[in-house]
C-alpha atoms as a PDB file:
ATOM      1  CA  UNK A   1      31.675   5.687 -27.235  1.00  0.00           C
ATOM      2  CA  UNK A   2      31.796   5.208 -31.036  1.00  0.00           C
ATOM      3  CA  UNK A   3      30.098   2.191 -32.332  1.00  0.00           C
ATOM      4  CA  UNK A   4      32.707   0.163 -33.865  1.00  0.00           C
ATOM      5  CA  UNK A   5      34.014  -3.506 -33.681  1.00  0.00           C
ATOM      6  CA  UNK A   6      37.437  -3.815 -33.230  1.00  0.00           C
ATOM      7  CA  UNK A   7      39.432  -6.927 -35.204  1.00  0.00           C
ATOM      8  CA  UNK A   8      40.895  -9.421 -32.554  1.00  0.00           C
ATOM      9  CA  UNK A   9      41.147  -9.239 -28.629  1.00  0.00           C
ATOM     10  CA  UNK A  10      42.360  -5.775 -27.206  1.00  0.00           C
ATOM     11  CA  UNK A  11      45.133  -6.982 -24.675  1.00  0.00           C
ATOM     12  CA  UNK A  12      46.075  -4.581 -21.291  1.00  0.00           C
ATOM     13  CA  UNK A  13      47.815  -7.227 -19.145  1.00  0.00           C
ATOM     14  CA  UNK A  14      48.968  -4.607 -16.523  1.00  0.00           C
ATOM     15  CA  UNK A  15      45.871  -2.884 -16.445  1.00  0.00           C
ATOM     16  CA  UNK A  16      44.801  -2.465 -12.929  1.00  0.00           C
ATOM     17  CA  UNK A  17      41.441   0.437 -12.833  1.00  0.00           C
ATOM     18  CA  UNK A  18      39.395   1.152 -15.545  1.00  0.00           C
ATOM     19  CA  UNK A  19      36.269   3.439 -15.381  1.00  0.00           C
ATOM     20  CA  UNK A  20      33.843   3.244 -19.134  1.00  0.00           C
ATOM     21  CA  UNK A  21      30.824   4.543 -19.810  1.00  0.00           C
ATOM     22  CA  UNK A  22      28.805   3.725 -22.616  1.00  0.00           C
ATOM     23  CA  UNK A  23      24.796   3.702 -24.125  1.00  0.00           C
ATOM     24  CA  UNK A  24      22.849   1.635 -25.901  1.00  0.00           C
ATOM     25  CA  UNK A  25      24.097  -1.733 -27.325  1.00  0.00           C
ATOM     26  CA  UNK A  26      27.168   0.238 -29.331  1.00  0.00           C
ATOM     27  CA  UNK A  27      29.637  -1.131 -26.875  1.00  0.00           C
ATOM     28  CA  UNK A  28      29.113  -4.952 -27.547  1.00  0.00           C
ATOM     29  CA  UNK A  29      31.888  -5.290 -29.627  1.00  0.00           C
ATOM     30  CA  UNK A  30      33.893  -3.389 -27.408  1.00  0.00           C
ATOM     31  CA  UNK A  31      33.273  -5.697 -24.222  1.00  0.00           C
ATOM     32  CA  UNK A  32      33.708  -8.746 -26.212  1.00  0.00           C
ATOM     33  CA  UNK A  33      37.044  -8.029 -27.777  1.00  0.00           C
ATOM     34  CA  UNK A  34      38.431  -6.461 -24.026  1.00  0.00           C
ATOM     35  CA  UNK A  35      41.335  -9.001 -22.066  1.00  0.00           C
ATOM     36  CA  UNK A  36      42.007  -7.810 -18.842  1.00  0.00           C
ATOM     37  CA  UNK A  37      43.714 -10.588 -16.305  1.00  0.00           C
ATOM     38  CA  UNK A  38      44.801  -7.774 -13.917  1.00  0.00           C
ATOM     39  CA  UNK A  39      41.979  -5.624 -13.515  1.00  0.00           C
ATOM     40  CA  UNK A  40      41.612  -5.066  -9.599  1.00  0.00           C
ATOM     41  CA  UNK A  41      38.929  -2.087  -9.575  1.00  0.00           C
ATOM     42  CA  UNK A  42      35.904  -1.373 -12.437  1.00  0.00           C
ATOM     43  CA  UNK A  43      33.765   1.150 -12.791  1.00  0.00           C
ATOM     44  CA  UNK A  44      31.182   0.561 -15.951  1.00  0.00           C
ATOM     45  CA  UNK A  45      28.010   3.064 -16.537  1.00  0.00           C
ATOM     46  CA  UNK A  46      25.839   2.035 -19.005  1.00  0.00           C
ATOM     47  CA  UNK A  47      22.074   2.813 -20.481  1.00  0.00           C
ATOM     48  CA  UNK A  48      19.879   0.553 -21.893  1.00  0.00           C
ATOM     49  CA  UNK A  49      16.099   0.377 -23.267  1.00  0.00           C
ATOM     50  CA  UNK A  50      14.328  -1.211 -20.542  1.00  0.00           C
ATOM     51  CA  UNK A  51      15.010  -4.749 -19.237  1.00  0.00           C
ATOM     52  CA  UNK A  52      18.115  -5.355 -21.580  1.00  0.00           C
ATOM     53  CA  UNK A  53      19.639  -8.646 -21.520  1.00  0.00           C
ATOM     54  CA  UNK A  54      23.249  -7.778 -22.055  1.00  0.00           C
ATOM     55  CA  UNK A  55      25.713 -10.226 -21.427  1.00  0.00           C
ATOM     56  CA  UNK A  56      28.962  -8.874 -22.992  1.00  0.00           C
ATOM     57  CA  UNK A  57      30.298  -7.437 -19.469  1.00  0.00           C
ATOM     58  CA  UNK A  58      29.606 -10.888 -17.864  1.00  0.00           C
ATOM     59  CA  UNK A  59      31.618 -11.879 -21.098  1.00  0.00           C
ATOM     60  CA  UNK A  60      34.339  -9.927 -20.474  1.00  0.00           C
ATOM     61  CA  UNK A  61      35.133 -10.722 -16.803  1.00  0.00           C
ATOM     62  CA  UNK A  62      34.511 -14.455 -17.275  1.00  0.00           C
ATOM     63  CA  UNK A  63      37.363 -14.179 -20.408  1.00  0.00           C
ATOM     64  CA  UNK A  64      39.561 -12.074 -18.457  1.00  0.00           C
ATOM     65  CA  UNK A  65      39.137 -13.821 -15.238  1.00  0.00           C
ATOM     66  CA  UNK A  66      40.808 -10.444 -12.931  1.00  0.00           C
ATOM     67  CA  UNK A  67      41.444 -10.651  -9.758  1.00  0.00           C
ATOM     68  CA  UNK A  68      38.605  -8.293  -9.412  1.00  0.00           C
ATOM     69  CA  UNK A  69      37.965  -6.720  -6.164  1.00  0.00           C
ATOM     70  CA  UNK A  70      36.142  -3.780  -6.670  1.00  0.00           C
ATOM     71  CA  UNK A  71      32.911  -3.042  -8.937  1.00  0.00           C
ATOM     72  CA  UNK A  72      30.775  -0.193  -9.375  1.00  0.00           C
ATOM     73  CA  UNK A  73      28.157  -0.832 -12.029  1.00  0.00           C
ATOM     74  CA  UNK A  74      25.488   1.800 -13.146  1.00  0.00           C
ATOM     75  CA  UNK A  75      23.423  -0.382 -15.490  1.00  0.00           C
ATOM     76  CA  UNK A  76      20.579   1.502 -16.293  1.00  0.00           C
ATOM     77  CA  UNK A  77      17.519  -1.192 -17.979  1.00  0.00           C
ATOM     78  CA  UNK A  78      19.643  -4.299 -17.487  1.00  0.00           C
ATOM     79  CA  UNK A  79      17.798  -6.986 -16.549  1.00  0.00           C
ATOM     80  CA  UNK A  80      18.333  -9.457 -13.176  1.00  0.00           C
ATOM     81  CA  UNK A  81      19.107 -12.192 -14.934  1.00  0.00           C
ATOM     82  CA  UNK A  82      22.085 -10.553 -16.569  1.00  0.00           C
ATOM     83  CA  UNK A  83      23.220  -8.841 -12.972  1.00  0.00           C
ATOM     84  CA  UNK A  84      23.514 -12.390 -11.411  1.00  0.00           C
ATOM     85  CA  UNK A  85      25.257 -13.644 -14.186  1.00  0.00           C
ATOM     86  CA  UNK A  86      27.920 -10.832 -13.701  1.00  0.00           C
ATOM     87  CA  UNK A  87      28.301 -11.521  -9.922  1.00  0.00           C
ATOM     88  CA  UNK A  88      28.659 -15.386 -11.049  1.00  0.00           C
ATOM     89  CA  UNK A  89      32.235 -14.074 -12.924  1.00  0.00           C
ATOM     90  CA  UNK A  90      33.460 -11.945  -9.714  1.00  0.00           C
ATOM     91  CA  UNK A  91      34.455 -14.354  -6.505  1.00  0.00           C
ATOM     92  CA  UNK A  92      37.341 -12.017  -4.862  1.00  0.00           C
ATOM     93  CA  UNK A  93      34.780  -8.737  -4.787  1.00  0.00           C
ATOM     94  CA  UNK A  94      35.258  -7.014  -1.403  1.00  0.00           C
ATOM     95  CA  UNK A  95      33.275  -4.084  -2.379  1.00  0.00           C
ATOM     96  CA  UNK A  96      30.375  -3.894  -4.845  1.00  0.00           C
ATOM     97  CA  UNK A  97      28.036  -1.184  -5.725  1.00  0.00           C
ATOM     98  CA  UNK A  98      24.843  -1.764  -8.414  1.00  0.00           C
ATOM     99  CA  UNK A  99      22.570   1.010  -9.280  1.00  0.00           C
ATOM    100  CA  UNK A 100      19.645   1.083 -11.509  1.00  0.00           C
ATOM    101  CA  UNK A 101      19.346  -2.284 -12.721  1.00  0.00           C
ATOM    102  CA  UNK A 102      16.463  -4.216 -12.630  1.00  0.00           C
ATOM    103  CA  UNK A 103      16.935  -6.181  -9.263  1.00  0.00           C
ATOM    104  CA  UNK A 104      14.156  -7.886  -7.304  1.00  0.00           C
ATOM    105  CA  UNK A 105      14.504 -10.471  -3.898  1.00  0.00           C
ATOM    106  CA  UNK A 106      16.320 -12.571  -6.403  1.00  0.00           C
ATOM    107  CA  UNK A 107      18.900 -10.704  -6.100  1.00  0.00           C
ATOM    108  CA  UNK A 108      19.352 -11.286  -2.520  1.00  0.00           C
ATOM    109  CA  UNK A 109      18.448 -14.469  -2.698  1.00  0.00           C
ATOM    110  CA  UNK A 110      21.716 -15.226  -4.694  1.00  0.00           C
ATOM    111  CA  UNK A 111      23.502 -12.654  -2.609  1.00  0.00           C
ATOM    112  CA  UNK A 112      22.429 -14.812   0.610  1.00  0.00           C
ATOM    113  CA  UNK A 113      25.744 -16.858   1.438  1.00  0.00           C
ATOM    114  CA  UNK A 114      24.778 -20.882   2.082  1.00  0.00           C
ATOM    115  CA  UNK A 115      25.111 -22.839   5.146  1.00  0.00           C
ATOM    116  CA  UNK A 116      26.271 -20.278   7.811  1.00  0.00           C
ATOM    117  CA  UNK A 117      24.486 -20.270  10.929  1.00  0.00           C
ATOM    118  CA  UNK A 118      24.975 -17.078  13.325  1.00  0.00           C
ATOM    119  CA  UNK A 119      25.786 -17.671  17.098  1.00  0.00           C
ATOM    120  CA  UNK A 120      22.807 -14.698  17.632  1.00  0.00           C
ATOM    121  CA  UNK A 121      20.279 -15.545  15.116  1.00  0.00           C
ATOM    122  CA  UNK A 122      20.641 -19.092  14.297  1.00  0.00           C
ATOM    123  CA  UNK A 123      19.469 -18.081  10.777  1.00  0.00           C
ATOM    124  CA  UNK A 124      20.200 -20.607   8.116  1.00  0.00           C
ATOM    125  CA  UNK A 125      18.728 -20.111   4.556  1.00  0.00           C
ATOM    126  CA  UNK A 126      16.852 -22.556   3.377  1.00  0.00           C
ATOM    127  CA  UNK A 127      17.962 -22.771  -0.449  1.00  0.00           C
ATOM    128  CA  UNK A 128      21.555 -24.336  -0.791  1.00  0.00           C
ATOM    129  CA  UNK A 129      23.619 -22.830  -3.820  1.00  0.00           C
ATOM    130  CA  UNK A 130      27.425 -22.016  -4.460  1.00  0.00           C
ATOM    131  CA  UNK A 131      28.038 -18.661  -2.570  1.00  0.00           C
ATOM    132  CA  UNK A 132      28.202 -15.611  -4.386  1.00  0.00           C
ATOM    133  CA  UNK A 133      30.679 -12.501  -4.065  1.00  0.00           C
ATOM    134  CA  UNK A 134      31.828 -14.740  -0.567  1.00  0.00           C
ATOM    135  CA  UNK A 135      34.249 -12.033   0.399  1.00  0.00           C
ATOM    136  CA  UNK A 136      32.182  -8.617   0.198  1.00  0.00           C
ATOM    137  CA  UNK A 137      32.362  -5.934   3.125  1.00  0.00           C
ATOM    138  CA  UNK A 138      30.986  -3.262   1.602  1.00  0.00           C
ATOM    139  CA  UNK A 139      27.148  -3.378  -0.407  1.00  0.00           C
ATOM    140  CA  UNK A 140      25.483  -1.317  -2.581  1.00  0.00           C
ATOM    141  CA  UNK A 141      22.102  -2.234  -4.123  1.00  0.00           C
ATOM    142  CA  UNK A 142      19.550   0.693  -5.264  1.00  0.00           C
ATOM    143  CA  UNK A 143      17.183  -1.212  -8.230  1.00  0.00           C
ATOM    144  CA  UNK A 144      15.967   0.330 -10.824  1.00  0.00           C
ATOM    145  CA  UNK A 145      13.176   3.261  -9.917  1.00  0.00           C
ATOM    146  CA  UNK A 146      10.334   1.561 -11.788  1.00  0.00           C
ATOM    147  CA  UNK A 147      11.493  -1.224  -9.562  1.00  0.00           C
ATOM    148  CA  UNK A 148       9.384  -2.144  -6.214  1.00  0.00           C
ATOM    149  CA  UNK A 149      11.962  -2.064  -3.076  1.00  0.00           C
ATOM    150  CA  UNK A 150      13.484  -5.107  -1.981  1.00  0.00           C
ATOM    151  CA  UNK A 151      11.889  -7.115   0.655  1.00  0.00           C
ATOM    152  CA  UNK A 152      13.414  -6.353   4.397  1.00  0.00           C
ATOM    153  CA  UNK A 153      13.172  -9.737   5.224  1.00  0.00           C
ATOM    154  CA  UNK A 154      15.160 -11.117   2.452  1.00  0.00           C
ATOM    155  CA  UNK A 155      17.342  -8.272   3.358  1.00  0.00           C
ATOM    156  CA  UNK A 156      17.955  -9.138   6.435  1.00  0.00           C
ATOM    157  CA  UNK A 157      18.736 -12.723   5.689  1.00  0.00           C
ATOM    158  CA  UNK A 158      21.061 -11.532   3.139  1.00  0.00           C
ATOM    159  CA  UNK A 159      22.670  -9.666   6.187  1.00  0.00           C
ATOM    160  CA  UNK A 160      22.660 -11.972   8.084  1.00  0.00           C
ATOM    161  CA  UNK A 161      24.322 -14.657   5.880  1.00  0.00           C
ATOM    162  CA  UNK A 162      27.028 -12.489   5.575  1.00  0.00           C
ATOM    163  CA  UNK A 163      27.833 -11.134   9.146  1.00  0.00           C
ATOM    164  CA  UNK A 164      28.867 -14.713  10.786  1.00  0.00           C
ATOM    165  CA  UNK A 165      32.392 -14.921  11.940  1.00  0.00           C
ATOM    166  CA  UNK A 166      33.859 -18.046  10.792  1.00  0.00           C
ATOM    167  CA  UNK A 167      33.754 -19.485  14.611  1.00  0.00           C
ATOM    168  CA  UNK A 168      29.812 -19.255  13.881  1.00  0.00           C
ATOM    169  CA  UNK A 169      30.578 -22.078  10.905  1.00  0.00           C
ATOM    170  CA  UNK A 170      29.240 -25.427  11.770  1.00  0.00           C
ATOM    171  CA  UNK A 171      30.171 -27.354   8.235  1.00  0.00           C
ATOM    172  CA  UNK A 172      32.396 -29.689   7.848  1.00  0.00           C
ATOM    173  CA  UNK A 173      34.830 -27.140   7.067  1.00  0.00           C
ATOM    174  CA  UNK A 174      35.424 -23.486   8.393  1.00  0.00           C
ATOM    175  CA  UNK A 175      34.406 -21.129   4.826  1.00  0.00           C
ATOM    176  CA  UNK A 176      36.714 -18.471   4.192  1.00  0.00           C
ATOM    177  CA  UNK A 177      34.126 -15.802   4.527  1.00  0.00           C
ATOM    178  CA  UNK A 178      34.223 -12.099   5.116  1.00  0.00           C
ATOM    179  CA  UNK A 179      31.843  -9.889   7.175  1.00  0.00           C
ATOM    180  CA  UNK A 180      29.587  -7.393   5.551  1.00  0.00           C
ATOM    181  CA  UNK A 181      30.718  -4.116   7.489  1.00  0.00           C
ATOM    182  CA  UNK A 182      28.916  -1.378   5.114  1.00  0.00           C
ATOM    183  CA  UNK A 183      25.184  -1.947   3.481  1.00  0.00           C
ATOM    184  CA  UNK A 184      22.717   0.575   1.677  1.00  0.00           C
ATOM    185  CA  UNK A 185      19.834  -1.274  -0.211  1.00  0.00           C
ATOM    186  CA  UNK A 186      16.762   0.046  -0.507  1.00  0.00           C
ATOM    187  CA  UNK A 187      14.037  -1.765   1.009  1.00  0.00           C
ATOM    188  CA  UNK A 188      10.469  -1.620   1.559  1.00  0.00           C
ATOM    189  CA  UNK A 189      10.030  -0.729   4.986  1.00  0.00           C
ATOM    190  CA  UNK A 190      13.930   0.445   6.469  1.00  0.00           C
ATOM    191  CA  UNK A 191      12.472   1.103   9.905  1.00  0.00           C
ATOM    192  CA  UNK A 192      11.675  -2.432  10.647  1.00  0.00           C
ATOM    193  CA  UNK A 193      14.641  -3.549   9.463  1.00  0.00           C
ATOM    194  CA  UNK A 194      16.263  -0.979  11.594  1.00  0.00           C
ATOM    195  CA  UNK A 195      14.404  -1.981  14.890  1.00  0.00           C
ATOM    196  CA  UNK A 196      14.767  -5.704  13.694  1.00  0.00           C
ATOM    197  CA  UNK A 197      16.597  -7.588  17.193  1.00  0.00           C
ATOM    198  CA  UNK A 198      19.239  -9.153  15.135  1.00  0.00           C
ATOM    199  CA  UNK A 199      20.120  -5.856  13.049  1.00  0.00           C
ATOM    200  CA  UNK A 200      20.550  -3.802  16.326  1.00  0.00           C
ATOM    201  CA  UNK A 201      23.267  -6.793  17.503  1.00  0.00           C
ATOM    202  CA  UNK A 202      24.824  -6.001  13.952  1.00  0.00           C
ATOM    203  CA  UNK A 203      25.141  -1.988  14.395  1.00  0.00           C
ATOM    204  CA  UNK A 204      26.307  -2.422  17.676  1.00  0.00           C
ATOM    205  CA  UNK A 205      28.851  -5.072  16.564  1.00  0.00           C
ATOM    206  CA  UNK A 206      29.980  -2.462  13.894  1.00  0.00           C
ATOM    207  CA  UNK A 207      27.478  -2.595  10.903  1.00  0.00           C
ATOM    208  CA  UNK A 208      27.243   0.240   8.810  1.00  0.00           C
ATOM    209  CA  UNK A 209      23.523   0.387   7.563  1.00  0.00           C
ATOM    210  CA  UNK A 210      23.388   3.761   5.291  1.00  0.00           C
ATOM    211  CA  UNK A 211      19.638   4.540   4.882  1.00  0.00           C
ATOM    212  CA  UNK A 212      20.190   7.435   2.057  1.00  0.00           C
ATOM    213  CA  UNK A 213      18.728   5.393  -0.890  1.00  0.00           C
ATOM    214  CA  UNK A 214      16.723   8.166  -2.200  1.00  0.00           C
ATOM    215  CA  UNK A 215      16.710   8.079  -6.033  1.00  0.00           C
END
């Protein structure tokens, strides 16, 4: 992609799928100028020096507002920070897929959904925040290789958050939650999280844990 900054807002109102790919900063202007309210499915590759802080996609999906439901993001040297910010833009996201971005237990911290309790685990986070990406069945999360793995056990919390059938909801209020069906996250030690009691009730109950995170 061309480094270039284009004069006013680039409208596609009917714009459903897009798939860009882009390195280095060039694309800035690019993201910032981009309106699309109908997007439904986005697929963005991008390269960065290491640990970028590049909020211009954030931008763009927080302008545009979609109805976004599927994202695949290949963000290599983008920084957490700027990854949560991005999931902070995207609340209908059924299916999400981030490789190669800097991504630590934060991630899953802010991936772990508030205030559900599970009829098998009882698990109940202890950190209450506004739920992130509520509505997700299928996960991808592969960090960056300089990157350590993520934690299992903040894994499976984050599993666990998100596996509770609204029945299991003991607020006030019944959350319109979905239930994680597909995972693959690399974490530090995928056997115990594997044998882990309250994973096995999950594969049995359908769970699809994918274990091919090689880089």
């Amino acid at each position: 992609m061309p480094n270039f900054v284009p004069r006013g807002r680039i409208e596609f109102p009917h714009l459903l799928r897009l798939r860009i790919k882009s390195e280095g900063l060039e694309s800035s202007g690019l993201y910032n100028s981009l309106y699309l309210p109908s997007l439904s499915s986005l697929c963005a590759r991008l390269n960065f020096d290491d640990d970028t802080d590049w909020p211009h996609l954030a931008v763009l999906l927080r302008v545009s507002s979609p109805p976004l439901t599927r994202l695949r993001i290949y963000v290599d040297g983008l920084d957490e920070q700027a990854v949560i910010d991005i999931l902070r833009t995207v609340p209908h996201l059924t299916s999400l897929a981030i490789d190669s971005a800097h991504m630590s237990g934060d991630t899953l911290v802010a991936l772990t959904l508030p205030s559900v309790g599970d009829a098998n685990t009882g698990y109940r986070p202890i950190v209450e925040t506004g739920p992130l990406c509520p509505h997700l069945e299928s996960l991808t999360l592969l960090p960056d290789p300089v990157d350590p793995r993520f934690p299992t056990s903040l894994a499976l919390n984050m599993i666990a958050s998100r596996r509770c059938r609204p029945s299991d909801d003991r607020g006030p209020e019944p959350q319109p939650w979905s239930i994680l069906s597909y995972c693959r996250i690399a974490v530090d030690d995928s056997y115990s999280l594997r044998r882990h009691p309250d994973m096995k009730k999950y594969l049995e109950d359908g769970l699809v844990l994918d274990e091919n995170v090689e880089f």
